[in-house]
C-alpha atoms as a PDB file:
ATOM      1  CA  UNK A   1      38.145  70.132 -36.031  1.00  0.00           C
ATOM      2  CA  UNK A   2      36.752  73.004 -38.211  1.00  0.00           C
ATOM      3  CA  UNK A   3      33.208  74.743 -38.333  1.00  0.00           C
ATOM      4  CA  UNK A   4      31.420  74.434 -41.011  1.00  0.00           C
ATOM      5  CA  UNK A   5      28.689  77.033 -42.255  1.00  0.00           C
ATOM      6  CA  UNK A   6      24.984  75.565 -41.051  1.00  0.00           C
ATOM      7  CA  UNK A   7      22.636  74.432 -44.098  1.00  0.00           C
ATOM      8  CA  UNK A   8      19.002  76.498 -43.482  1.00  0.00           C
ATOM      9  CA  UNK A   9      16.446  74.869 -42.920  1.00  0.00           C
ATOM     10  CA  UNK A  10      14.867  74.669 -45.798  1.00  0.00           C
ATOM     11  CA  UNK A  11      17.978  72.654 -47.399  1.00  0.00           C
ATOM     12  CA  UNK A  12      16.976  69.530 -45.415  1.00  0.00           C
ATOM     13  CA  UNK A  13      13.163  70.057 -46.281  1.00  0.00           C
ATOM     14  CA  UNK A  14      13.883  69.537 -49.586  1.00  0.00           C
ATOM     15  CA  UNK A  15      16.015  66.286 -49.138  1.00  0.00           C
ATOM     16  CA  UNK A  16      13.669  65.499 -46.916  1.00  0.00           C
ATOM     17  CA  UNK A  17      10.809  65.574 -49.620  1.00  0.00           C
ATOM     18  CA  UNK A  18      12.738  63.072 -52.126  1.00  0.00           C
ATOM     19  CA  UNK A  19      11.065  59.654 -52.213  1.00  0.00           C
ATOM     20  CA  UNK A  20      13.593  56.679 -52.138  1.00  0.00           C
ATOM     21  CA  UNK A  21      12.777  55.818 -55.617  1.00  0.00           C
ATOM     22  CA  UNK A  22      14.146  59.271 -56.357  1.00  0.00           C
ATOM     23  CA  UNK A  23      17.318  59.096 -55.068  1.00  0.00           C
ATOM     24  CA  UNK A  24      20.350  58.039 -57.389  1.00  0.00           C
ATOM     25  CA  UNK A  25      22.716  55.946 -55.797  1.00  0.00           C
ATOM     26  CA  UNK A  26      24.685  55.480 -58.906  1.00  0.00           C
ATOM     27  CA  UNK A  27      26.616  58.490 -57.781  1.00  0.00           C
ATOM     28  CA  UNK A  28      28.120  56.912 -54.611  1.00  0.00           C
ATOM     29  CA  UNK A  29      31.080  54.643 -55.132  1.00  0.00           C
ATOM     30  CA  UNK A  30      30.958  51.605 -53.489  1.00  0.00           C
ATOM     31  CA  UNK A  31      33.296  50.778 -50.312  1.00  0.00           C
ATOM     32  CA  UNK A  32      34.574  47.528 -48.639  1.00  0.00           C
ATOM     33  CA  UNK A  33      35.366  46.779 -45.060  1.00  0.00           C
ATOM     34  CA  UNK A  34      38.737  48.287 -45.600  1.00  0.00           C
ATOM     35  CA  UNK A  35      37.372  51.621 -46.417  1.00  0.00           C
ATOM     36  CA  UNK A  36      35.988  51.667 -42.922  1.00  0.00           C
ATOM     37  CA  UNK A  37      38.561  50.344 -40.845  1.00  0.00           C
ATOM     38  CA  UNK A  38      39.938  53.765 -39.613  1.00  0.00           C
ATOM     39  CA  UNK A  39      36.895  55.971 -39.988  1.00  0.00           C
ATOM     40  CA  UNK A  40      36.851  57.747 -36.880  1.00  0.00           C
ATOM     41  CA  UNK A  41      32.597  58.001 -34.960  1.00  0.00           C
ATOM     42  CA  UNK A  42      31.410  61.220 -34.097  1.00  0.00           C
ATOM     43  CA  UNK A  43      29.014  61.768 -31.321  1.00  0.00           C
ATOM     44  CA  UNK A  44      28.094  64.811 -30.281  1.00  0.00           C
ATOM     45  CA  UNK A  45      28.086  65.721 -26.636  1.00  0.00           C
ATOM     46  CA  UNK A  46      28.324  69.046 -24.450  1.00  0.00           C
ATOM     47  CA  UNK A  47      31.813  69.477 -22.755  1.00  0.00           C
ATOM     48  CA  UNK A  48      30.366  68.214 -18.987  1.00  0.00           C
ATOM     49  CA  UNK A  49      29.097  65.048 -20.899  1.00  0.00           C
ATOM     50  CA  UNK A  50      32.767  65.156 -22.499  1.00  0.00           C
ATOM     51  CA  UNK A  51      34.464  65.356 -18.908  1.00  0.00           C
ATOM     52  CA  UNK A  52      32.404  62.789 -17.199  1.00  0.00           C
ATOM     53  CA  UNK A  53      33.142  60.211 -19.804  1.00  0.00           C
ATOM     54  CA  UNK A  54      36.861  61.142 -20.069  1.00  0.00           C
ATOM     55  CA  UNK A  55      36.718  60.672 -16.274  1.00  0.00           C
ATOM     56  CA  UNK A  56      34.800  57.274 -16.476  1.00  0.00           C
ATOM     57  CA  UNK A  57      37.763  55.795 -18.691  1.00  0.00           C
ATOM     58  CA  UNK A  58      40.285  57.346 -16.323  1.00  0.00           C
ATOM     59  CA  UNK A  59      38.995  55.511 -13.334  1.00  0.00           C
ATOM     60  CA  UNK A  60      37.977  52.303 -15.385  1.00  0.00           C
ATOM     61  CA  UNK A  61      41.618  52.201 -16.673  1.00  0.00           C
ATOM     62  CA  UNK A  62      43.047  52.468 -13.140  1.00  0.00           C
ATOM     63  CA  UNK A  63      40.578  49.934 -11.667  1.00  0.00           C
ATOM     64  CA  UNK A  64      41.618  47.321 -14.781  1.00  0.00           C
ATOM     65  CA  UNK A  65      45.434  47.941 -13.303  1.00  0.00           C
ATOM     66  CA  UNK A  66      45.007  47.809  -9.833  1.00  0.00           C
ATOM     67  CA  UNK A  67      43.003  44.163 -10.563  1.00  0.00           C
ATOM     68  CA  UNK A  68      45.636  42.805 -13.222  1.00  0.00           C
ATOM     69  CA  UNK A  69      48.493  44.077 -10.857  1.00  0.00           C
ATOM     70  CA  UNK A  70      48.133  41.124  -8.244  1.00  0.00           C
ATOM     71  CA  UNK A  71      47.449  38.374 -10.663  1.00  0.00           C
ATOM     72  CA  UNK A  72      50.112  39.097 -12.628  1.00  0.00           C
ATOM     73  CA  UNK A  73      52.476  38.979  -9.733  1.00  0.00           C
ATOM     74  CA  UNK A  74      51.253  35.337  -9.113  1.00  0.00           C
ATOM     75  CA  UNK A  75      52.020  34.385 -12.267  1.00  0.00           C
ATOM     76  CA  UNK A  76      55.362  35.528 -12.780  1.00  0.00           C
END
């Protein structure tokens, strides 16, 4: 992922300022649901937040094995 260089804050008061009426959509090109179907989500979170939720898969991935590993032996 690369930085990139921080807008002041007096960028976003200005967009901030435009009224809806003012803003010119013409400019955007339209999308479909296909556009979208590999667009990644970005949420930002520190690096502990980061761990603990890397860690909460990790044990909810195990715990979805260890529970499908029985049944599945009854089945076959």
């Amino acid at each position: 992922m690369s930085a990139r260089e921080d807008k002041p804050r007096g960028y976003f008061t200005k967009l901030l300022d435009v009224s809806d009426d003012d803003i010119d959509y013409s400019e955007i090109p339209p999308t479909s649901r296909s556009d979208w179907e590999d667009a990644e989500i970005l949420f930002p979170v520190s690096a502990e937040k980061f761990q603990a939720i890397r860690q909460f898969i990790r044990e909810r991935r195990q715990q979805s094995s260890e529970a499908s590993g029985p049944a599945a032996e009854k089945l076959s």
